[in-house]
C-alpha atoms as a PDB file:
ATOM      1  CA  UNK A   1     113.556 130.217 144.332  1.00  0.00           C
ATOM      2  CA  UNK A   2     114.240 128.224 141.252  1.00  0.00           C
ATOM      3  CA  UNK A   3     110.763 129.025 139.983  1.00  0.00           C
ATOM      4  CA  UNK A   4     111.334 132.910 139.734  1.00  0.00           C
ATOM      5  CA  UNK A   5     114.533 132.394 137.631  1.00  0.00           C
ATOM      6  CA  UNK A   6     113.475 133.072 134.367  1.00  0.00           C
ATOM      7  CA  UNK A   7     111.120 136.125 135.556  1.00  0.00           C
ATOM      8  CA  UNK A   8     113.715 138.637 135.063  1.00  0.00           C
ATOM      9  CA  UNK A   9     113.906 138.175 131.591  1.00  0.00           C
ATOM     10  CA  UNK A  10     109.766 138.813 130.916  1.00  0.00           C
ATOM     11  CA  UNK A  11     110.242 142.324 132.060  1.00  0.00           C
ATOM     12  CA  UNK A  12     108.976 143.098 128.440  1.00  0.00           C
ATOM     13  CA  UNK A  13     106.966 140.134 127.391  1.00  0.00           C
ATOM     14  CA  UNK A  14     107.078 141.217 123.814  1.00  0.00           C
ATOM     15  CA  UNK A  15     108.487 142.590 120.979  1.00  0.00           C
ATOM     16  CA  UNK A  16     106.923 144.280 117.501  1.00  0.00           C
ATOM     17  CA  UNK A  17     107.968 142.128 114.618  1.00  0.00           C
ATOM     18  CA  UNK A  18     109.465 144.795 112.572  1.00  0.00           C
ATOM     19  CA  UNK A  19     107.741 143.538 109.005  1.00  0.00           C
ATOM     20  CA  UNK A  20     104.122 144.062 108.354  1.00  0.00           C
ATOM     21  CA  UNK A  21     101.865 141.291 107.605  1.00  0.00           C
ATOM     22  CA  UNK A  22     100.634 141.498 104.374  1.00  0.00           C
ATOM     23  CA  UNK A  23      97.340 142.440 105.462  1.00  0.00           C
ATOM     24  CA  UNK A  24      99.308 145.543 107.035  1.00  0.00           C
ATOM     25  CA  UNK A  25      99.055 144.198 110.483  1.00  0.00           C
ATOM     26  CA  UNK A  26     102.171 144.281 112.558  1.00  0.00           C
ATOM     27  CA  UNK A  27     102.143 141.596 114.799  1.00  0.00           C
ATOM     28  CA  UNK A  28     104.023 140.571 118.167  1.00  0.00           C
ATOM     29  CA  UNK A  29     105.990 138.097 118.883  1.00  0.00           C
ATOM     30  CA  UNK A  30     107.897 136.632 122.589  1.00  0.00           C
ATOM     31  CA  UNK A  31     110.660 137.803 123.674  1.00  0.00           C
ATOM     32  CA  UNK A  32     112.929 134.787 123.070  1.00  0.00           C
ATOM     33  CA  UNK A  33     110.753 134.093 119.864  1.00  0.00           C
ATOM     34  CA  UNK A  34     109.455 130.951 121.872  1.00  0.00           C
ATOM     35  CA  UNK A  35     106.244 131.517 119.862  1.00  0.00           C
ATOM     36  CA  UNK A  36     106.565 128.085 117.392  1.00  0.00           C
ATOM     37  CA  UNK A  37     106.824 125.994 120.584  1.00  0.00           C
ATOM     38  CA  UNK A  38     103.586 127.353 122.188  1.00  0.00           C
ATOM     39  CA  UNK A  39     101.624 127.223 119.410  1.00  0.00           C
ATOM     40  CA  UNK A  40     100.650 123.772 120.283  1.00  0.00           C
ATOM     41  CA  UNK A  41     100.114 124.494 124.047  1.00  0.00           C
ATOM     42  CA  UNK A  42      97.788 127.649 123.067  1.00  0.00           C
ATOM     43  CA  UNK A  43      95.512 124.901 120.662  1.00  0.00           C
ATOM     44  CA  UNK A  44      95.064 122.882 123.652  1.00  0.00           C
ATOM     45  CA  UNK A  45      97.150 120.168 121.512  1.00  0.00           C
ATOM     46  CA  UNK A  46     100.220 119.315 124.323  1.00  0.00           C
ATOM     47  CA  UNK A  47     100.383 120.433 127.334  1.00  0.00           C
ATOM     48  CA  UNK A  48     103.243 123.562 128.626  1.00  0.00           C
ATOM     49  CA  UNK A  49     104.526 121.078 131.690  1.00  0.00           C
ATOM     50  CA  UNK A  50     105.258 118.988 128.848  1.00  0.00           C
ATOM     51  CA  UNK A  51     107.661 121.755 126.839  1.00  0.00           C
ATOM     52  CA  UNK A  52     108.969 121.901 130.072  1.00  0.00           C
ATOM     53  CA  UNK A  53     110.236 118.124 131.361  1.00  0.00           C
ATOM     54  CA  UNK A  54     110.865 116.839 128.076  1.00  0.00           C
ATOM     55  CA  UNK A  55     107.915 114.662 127.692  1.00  0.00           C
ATOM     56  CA  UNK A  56     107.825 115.779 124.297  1.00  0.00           C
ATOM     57  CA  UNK A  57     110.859 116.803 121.483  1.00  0.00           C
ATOM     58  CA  UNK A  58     111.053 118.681 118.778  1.00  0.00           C
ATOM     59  CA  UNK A  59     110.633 116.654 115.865  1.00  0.00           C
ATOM     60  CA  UNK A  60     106.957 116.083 117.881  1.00  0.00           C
ATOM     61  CA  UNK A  61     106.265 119.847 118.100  1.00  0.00           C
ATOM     62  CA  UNK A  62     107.726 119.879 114.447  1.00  0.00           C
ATOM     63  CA  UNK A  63     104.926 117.668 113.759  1.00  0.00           C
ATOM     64  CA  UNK A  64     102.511 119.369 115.714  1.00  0.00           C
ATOM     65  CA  UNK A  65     103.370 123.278 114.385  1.00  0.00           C
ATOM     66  CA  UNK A  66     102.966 121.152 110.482  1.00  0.00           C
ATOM     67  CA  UNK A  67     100.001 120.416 111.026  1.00  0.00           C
ATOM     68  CA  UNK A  68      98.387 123.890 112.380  1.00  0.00           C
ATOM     69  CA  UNK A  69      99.839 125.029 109.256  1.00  0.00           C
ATOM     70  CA  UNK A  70      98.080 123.109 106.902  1.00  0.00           C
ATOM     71  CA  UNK A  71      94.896 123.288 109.246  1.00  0.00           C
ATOM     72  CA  UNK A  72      95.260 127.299 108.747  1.00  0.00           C
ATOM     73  CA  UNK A  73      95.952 127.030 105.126  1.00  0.00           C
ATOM     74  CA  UNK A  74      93.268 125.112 104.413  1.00  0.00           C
ATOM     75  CA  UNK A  75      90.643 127.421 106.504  1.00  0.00           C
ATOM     76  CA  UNK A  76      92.224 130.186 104.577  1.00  0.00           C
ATOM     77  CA  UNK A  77      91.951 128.849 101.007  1.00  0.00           C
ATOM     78  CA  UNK A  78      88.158 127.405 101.577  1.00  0.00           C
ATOM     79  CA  UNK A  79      87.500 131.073 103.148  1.00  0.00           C
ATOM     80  CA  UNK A  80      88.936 132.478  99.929  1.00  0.00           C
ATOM     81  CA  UNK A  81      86.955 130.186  97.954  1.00  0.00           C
ATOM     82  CA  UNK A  82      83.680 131.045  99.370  1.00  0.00           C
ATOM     83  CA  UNK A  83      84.703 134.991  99.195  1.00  0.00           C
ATOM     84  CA  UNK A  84      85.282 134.597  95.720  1.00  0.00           C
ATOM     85  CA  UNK A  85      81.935 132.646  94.997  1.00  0.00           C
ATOM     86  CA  UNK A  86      80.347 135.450  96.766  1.00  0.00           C
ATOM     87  CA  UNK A  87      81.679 137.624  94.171  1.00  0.00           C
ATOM     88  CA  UNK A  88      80.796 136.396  91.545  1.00  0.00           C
ATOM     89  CA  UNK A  89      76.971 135.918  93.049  1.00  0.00           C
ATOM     90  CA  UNK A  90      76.861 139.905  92.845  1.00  0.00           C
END
């Protein structure tokens, strides 16, 4: 029964961050706010056994979360890049 004892606590997966984005959107987030240590699993980077037996530590999904960062900084400032050379095309 071991496996079922964290299921109580996902009776409400989610909650509503309660700041906007920027762009206006409000976004959710888990429960417990495990988000920063999936973020890894969800890119296919690590695998979720692996959050789970300790085959990896923090400072690793430190790493890991540092480096989606940049990787979504840098598709956001080339993306604003080519908007704004679209602009001035017009």
């Amino acid at each position: 029964m071991e496996f079922f004892a964290g299921a109580g606590r996902r009776a409400s997966f989610a909650r509503l961050l309660t700041t906007p984005s920027a762009s206006g959107v409000s976004y959710i987030s888990m429960q417990e706010q495990e988000d920063w240590l999936f973020r890894p699993v969800l890119r296919g980077m690590i695998r979720g056994e692996s959050l789970m037996d300790g085959s990896v530590d923090l400072n690793y999904i430190s790493l890991l979360n540092e480096a989606i960062d940049v990787e979504m900084e840098n598709q956001y400032r080339f993306h604003q890049s080519q908007a704004m050379k679209g602009k001035r095309n017009v």
